[in-house]
Protein backbone atom coordinates (compact mmCIF):
# COMPACT_ATOMS: atom_id res chain seq x y z
CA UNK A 1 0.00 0.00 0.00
CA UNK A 2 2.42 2.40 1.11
CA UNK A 3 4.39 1.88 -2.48
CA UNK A 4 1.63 2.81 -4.06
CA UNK A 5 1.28 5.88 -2.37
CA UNK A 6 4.53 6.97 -3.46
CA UNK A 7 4.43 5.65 -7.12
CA UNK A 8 1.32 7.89 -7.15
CA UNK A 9 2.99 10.80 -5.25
CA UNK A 10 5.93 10.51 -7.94
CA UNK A 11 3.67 10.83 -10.65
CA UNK A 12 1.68 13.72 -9.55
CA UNK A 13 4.88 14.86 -8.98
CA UNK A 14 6.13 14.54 -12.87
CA UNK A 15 2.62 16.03 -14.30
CA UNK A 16 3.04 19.08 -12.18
CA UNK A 17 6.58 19.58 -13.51
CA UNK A 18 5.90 18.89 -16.92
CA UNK A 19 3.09 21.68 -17.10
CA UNK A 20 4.54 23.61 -14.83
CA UNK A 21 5.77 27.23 -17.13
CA UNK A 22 9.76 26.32 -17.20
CA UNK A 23 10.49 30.16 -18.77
CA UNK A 24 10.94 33.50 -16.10
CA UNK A 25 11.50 35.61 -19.21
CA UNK A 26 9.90 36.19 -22.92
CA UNK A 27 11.41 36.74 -26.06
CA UNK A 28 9.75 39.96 -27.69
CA UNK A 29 7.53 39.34 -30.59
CA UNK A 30 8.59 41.22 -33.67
CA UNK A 31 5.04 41.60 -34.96
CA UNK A 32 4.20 44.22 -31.95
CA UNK A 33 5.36 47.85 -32.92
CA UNK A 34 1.96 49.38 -31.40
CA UNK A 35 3.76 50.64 -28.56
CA UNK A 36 7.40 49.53 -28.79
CA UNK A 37 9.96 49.24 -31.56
CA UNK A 38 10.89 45.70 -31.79
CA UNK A 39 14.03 45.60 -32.36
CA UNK A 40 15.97 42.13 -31.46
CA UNK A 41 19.06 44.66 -29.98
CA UNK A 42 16.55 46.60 -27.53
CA UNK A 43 16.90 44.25 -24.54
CA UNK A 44 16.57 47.14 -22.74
CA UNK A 45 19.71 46.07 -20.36
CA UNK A 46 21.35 49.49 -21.45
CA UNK A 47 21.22 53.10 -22.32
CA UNK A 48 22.64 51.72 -25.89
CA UNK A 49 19.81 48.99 -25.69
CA UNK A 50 16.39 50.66 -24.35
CA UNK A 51 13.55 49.96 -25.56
CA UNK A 52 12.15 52.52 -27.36
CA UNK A 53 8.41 53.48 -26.52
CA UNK A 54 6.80 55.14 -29.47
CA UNK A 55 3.30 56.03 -27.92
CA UNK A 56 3.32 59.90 -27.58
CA UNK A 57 1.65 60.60 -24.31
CA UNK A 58 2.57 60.27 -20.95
CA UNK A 59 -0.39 57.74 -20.04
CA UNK A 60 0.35 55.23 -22.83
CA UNK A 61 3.93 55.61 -22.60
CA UNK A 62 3.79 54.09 -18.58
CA UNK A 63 1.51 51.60 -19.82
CA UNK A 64 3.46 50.32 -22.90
CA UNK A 65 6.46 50.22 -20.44
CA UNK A 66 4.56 48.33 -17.90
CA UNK A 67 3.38 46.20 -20.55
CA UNK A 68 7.00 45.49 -22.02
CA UNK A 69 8.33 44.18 -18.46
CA UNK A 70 5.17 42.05 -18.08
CA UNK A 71 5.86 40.82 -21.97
CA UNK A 72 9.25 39.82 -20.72
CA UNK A 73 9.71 38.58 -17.35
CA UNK A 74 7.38 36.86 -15.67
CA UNK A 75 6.86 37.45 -11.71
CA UNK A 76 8.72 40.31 -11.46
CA UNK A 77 8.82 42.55 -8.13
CA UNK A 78 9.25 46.25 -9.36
CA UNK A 79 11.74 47.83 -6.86
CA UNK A 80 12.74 51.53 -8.04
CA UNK A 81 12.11 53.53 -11.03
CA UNK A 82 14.27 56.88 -11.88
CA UNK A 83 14.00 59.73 -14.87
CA UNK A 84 17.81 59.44 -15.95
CA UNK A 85 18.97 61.78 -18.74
CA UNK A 86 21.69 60.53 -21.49
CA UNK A 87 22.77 61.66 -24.79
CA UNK A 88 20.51 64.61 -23.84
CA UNK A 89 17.48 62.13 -24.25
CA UNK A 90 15.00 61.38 -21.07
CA UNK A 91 15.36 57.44 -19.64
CA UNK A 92 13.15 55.68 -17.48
CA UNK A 93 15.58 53.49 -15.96
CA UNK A 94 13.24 50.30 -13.91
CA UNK A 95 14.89 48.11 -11.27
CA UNK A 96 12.66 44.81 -11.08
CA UNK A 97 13.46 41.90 -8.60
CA UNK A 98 12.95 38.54 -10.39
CA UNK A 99 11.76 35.26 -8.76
CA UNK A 100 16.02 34.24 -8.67
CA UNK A 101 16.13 37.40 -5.99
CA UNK A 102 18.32 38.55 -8.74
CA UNK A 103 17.74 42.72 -9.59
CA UNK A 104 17.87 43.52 -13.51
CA UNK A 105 18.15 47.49 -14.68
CA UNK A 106 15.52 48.22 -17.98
CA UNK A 107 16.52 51.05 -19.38
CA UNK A 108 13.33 53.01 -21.66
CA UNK A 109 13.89 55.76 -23.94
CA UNK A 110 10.91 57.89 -23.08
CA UNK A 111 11.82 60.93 -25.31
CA UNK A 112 8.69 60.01 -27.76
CA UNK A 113 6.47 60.73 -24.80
CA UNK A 114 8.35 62.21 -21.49
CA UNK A 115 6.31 65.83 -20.47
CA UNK A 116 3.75 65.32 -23.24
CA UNK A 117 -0.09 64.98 -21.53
């Protein structure tokens, strides 16, 4: 009886795993430029590789970044966001905790919509 318990135990156990989502992050889709030029380079891990956010008002713009982190890692804690200026173009630059505990700096080139109502 008791070996039957676990045999059934360890293949609850495998089903769970196997359906369980294995990813924590997203690869962009290239077919979404509404809000965000998709552009394989714009990991957003650096001023030199923000995502650029194309909507033109400030409303849209915070969604279509909030939208781009959900897009692309999965769980996420947000921890501090900053206006950062560079190449005399506005930056949102996001710190996000992931699931690992480990902190990850998106950098968004805002210019498109940054003081525009």
């Amino acid at each position: 009886m008791r070996l039957k318990v676990l045999c059934l135990l360890a293949i609850l156990c495998s089903i769970f795993f196997v359906f369980l989502p294995q990813k924590t992050q997203a690869q962009p889709s290239s077919t979404k430029k509404n809000t965000v030029d998709s552009i394989n380079k714009q990991d957003g891990l650096s001023f030199e590789t923000a995502v650029i956010i194309s909507e033109t008002s400030e409303l849209k713009g915070l969604n279509a970044e909030n939208k781009w982190i959900k897009d692309h890692y999965l769980n996420f804690k947000l921890k501090t966001q900053t206006l950062s200026m560079h190449d005399n173009k506005p930056f949102d630059v996001i710190t996000i905790i992931v699931p690992t505990d480990k902190e990850i700096k998106l950098y968004f080139n805002i210019e498109n919509f940054y003081n525009k109502f």
